[in-house]
Protein backbone atom coordinates (compact mmCIF):
# COMPACT_ATOMS: atom_id res chain seq x y z
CA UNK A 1 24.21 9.75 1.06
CA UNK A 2 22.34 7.21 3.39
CA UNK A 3 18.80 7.21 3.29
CA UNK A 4 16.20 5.80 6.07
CA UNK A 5 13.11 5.67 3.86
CA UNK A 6 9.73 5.62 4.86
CA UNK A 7 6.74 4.35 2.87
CA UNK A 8 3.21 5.44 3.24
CA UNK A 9 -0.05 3.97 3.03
CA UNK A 10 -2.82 4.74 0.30
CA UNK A 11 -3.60 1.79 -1.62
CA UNK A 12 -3.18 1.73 -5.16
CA UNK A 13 -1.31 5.14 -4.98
CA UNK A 14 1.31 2.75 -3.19
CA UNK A 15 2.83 2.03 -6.47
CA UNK A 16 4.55 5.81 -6.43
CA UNK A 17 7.27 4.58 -3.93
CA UNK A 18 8.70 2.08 -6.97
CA UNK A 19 9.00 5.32 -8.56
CA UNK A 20 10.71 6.92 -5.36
CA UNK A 21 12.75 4.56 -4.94
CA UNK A 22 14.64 4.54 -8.89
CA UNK A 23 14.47 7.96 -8.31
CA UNK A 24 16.50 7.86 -5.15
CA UNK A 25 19.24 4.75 -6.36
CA UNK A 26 19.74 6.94 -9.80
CA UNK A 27 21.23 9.60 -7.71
CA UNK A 28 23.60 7.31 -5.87
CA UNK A 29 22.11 7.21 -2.86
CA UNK A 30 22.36 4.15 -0.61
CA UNK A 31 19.06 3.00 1.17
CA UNK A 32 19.83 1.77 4.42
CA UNK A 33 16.87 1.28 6.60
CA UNK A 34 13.01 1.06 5.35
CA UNK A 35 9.55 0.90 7.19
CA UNK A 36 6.57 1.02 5.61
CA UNK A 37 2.60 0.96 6.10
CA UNK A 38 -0.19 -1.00 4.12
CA UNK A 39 1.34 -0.93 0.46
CA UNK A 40 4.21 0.89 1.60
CA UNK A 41 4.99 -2.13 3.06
CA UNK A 42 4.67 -4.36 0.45
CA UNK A 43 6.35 -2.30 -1.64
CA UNK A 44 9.19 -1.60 0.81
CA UNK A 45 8.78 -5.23 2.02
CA UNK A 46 9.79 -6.56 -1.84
CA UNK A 47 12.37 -4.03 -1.85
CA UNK A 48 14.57 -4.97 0.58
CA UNK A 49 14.11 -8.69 -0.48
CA UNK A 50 15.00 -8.21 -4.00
CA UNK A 51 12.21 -8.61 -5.71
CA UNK A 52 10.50 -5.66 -6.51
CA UNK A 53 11.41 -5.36 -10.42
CA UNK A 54 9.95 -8.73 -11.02
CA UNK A 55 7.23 -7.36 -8.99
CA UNK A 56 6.69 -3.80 -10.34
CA UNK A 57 7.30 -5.57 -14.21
CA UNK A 58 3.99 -8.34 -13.01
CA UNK A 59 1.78 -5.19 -11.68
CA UNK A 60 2.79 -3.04 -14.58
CA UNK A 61 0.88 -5.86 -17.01
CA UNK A 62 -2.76 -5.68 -14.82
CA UNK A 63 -5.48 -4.44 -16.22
CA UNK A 64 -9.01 -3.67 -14.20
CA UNK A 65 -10.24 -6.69 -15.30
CA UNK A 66 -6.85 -8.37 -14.54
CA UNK A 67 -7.02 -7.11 -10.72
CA UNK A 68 -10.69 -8.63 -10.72
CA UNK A 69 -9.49 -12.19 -11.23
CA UNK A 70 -7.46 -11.62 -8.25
CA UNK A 71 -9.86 -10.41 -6.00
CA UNK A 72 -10.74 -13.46 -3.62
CA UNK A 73 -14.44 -12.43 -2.22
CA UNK A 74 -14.67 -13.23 1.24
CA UNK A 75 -18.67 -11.53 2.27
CA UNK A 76 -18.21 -12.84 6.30
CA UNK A 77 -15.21 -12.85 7.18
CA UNK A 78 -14.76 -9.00 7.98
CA UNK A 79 -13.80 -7.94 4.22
CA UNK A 80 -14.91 -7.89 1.00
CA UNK A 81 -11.19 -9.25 -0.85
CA UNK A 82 -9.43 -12.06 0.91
CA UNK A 83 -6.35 -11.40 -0.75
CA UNK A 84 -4.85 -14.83 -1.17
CA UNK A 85 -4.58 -14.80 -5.17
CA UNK A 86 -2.50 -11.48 -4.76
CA UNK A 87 -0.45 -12.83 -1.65
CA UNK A 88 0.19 -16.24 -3.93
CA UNK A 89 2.09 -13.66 -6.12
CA UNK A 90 3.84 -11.87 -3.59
CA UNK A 91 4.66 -15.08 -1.96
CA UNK A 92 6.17 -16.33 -5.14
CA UNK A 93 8.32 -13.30 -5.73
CA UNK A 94 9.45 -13.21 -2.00
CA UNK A 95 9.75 -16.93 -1.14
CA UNK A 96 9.92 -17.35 2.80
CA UNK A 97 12.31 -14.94 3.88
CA UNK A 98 12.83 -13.30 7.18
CA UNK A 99 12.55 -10.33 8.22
CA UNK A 100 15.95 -10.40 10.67
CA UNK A 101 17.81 -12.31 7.35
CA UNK A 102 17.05 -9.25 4.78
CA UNK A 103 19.81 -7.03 3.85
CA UNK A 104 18.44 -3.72 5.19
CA UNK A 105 16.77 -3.26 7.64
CA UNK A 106 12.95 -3.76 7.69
CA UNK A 107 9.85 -2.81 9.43
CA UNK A 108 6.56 -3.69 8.01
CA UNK A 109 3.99 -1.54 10.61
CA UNK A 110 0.03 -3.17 11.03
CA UNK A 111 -2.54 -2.45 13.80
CA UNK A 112 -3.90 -4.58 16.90
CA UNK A 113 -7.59 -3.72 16.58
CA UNK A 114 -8.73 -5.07 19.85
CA UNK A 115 -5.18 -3.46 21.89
CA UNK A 116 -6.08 -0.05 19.77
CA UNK A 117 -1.81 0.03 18.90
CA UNK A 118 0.64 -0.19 16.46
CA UNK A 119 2.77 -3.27 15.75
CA UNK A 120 6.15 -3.14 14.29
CA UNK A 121 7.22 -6.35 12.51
CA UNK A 122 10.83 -6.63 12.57
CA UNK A 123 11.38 -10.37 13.04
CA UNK A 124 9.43 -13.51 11.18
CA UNK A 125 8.23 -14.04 7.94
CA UNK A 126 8.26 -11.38 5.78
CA UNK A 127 5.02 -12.13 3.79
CA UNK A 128 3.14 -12.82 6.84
CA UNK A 129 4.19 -8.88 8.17
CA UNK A 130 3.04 -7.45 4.69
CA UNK A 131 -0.31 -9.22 4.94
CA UNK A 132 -1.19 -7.82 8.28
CA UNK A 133 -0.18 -4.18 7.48
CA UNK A 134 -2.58 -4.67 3.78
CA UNK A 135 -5.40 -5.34 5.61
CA UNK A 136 -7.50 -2.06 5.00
CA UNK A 137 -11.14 -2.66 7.22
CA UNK A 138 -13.49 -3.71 5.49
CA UNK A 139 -11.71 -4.49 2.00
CA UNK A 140 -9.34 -6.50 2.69
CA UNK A 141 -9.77 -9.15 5.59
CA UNK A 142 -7.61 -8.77 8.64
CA UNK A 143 -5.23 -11.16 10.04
CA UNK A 144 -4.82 -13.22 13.28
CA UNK A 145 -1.87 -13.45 14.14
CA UNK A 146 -0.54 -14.76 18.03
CA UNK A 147 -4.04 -14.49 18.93
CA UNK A 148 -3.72 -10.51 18.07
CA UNK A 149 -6.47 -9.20 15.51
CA UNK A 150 -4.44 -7.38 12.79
CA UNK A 151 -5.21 -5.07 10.01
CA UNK A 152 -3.73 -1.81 8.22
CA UNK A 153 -0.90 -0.12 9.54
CA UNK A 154 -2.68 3.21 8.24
CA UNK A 155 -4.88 3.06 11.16
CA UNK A 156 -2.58 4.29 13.70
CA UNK A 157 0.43 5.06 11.90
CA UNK A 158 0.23 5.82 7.70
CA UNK A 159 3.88 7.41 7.76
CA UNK A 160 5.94 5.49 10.13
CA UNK A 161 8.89 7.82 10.55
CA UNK A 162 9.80 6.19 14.45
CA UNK A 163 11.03 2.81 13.36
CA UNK A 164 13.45 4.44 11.51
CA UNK A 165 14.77 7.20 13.96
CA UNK A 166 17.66 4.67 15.72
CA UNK A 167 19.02 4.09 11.72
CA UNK A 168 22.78 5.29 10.72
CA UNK A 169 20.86 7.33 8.15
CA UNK A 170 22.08 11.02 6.76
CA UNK A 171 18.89 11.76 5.24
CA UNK A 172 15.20 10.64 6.24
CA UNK A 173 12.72 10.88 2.85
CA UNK A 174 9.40 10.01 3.90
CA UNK A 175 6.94 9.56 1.10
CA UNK A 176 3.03 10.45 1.91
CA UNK A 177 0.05 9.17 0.07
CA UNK A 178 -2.02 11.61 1.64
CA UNK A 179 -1.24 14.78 -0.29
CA UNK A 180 -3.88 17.48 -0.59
CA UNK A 181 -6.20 16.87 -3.88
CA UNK A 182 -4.51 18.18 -6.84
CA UNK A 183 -6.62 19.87 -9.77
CA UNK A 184 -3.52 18.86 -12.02
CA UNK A 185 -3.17 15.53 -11.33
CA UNK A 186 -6.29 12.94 -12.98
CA UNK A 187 -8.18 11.28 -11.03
CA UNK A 188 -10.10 8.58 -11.98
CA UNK A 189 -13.52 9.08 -13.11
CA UNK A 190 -16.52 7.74 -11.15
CA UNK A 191 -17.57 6.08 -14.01
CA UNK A 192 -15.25 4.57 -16.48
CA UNK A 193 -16.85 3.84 -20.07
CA UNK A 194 -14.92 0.07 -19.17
CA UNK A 195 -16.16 -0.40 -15.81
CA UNK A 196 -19.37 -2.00 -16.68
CA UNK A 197 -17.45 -4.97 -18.03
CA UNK A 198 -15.77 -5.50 -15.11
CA UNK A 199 -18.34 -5.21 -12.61
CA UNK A 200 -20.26 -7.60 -14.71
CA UNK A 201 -17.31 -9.88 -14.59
CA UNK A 202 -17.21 -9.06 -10.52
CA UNK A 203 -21.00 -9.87 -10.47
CA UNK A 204 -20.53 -13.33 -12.21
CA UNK A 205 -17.96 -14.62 -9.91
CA UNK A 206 -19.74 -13.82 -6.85
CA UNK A 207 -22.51 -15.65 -8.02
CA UNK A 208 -20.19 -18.51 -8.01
CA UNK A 209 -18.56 -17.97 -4.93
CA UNK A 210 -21.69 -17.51 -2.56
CA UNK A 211 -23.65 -20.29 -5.17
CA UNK A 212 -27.30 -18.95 -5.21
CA UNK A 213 -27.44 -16.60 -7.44
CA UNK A 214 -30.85 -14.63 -6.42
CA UNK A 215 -29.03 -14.13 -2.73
CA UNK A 216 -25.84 -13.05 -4.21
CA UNK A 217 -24.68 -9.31 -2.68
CA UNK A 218 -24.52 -6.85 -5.34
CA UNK A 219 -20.81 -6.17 -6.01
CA UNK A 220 -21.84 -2.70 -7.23
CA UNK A 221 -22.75 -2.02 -3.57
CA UNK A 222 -20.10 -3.37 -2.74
CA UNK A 223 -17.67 -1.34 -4.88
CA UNK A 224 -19.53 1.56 -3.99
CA UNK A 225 -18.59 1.42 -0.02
CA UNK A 226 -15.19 0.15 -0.93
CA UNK A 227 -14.96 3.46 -2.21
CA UNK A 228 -16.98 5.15 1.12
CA UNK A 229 -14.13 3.15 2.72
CA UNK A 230 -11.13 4.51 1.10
CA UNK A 231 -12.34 8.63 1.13
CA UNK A 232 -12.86 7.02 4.50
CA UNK A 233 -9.10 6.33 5.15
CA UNK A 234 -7.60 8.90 3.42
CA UNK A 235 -9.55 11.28 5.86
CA UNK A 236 -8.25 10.03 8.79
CA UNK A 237 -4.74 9.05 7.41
CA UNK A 238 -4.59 12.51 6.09
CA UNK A 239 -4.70 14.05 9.58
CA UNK A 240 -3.06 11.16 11.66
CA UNK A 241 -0.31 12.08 8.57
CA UNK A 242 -0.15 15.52 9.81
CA UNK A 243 0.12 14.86 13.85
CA UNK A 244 2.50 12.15 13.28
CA UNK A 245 5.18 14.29 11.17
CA UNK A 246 4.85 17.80 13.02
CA UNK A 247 6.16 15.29 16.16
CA UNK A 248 9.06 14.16 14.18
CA UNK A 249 9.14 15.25 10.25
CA UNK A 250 11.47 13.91 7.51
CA UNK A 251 14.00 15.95 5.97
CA UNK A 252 12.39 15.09 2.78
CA UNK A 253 8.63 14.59 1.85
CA UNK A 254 7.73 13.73 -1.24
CA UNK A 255 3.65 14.16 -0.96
CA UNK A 256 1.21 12.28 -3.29
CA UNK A 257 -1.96 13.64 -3.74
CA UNK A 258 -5.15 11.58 -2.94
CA UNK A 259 -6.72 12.72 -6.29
CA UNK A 260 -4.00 10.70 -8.33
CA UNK A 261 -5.74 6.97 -7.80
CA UNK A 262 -8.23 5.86 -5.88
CA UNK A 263 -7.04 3.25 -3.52
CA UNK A 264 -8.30 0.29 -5.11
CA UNK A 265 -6.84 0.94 -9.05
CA UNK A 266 -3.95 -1.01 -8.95
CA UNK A 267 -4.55 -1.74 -12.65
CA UNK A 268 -2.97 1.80 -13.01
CA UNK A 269 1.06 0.96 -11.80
CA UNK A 270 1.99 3.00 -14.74
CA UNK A 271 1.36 6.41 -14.35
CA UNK A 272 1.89 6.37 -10.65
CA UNK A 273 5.25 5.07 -11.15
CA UNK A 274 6.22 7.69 -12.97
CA UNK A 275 4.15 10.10 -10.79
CA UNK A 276 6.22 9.18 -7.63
CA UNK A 277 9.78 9.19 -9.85
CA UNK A 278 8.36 13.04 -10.59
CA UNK A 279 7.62 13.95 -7.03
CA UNK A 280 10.25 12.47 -5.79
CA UNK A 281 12.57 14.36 -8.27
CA UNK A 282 11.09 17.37 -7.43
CA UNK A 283 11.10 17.05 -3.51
CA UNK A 284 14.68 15.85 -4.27
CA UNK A 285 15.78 19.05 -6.14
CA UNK A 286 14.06 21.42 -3.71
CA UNK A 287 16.09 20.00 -0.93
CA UNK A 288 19.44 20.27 -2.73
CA UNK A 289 19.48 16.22 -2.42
């Protein structure tokens, strides 16, 4: 059966779609349009291009102090991560391929902020798309692009179902990172018995970015609103979720639920791989697919 899929945004939860999408090839199904938002994107983005095992095997071998070395602090420039370590990775796995030249086709989804709309990439440099639609406010710093101000597709559109309504699909499975909290699933406690290692760690190489130590900002502040930031999202996404698909909903949707990561773990590939293979069964099953 031919499959349009459709990628959702959520951060670290992102890393359920590699699970969706072994779920979906190991029942024979042929993938044959994606778009994606924010790490849906990325995800969907490395898909397409052929590079997502070498991807998903790098991410599976982070730890939380592994995803600290990455994080490129950036205190002015309308974030708190700049992202390039993490894009120098993506870049390497990708190369500098187009969007127009990938095998299926491909729309990567990020947000004008000063035009208030959407933006579909579906020409130009792949990487450069997936940056734009990462760029969650205040985390991650957005991207100018074309004069255009751009950050996370999850603003206006966290389940971008439209880009693939023209496809010659039989079967639209959108997957949602926005799923109502689940008691069964673990979340992540507030307050890992690691964490203070790697907020010290966080601490240290502030201190060397910004160079004067006493003026330093506190990363635990820091990590603190990141997480203000992310309930933040998830709010909104959650409902803009909700409007989006009662306009035009999937035939299958494989939900996530908030509760399984916060949106900043990506040290946690793992389990929500095999969360999203789960789901995705199960959604799967239920719809006789």
């Amino acid at each position: 059966m031919r499959v349009a899929l459709v990628l959702g945004s959520g951060g670290a939860r992102g890393y359920a779609h590699i699970g969706a999408i072994a779920e979906i090839e190991s029942r024979g199904h042929e993938v044959v349009a994606v778009a994606g938002s924010s790490m849906g994107a990325l995800v969907g983005g490395l898909y397409v291009a052929g590079g997502l095992d070498e991807y998903t095997a790098w991410a599976r071998t982070l730890t939380s102090s592994g995803v600290v070395r990455l994080l490129d602090p950036k205190w002015s420039a309308g974030g708190a991560i700049g992202a390039g370590r993490i894009f120098a990775e993506v870049e390497r796995i990708a190369g500098e391929r187009l969007i127009e030249e990938l095998p299926i086709p491909f729309t990567a989804v990020a947000t004008d902020l000063r035009a208030r709309r959407e933006v579909w990439f579906q020409r130009g440099p792949l990487v450069s798309a997936v940056r734009a639609s990462i760029a969650i406010p205040g985390v991650i710093t957005p991207v100018v692009m074309n004069g255009r101000l751009l950050a996370d597709g999850g603003l206006m559109n966290p389940i971008p179902i439209e880009p693939t309504a023209a496809s010659a699909a039989d079967l639209t499975v959108a997957i949602s990172l926005q799923g109502e909290r689940d008691a069964r699933e673990q979340s992540t406690p507030a307050r890992e018995p690691a964490e203070p290692t790697w907020r010290e760690e966080l601490v240290e190489r502030v201190r060397r970015t910004v160079g004067r130590e006493k003026e330093a900002p506190d990363p635990l502040e820091d990590l603190r609103i990141s997480d203000v930031v992310g309930l933040s999202m998830d709010a909104m996404q959650g409902l803009v979720s909700r409007y989006r698909m009662a306009g035009l909903p999937p035939d299958v949707l494989v939900t996530v639920p908030v509760s399984a990561a916060r949106s900043l773990d990506f040290h946690r590939a793992n389990e929500m791989i095999e969360l999203g293979q789960r789901l995705t069964a199960e959604a799967l099953d239920a719809s006789g697919h």
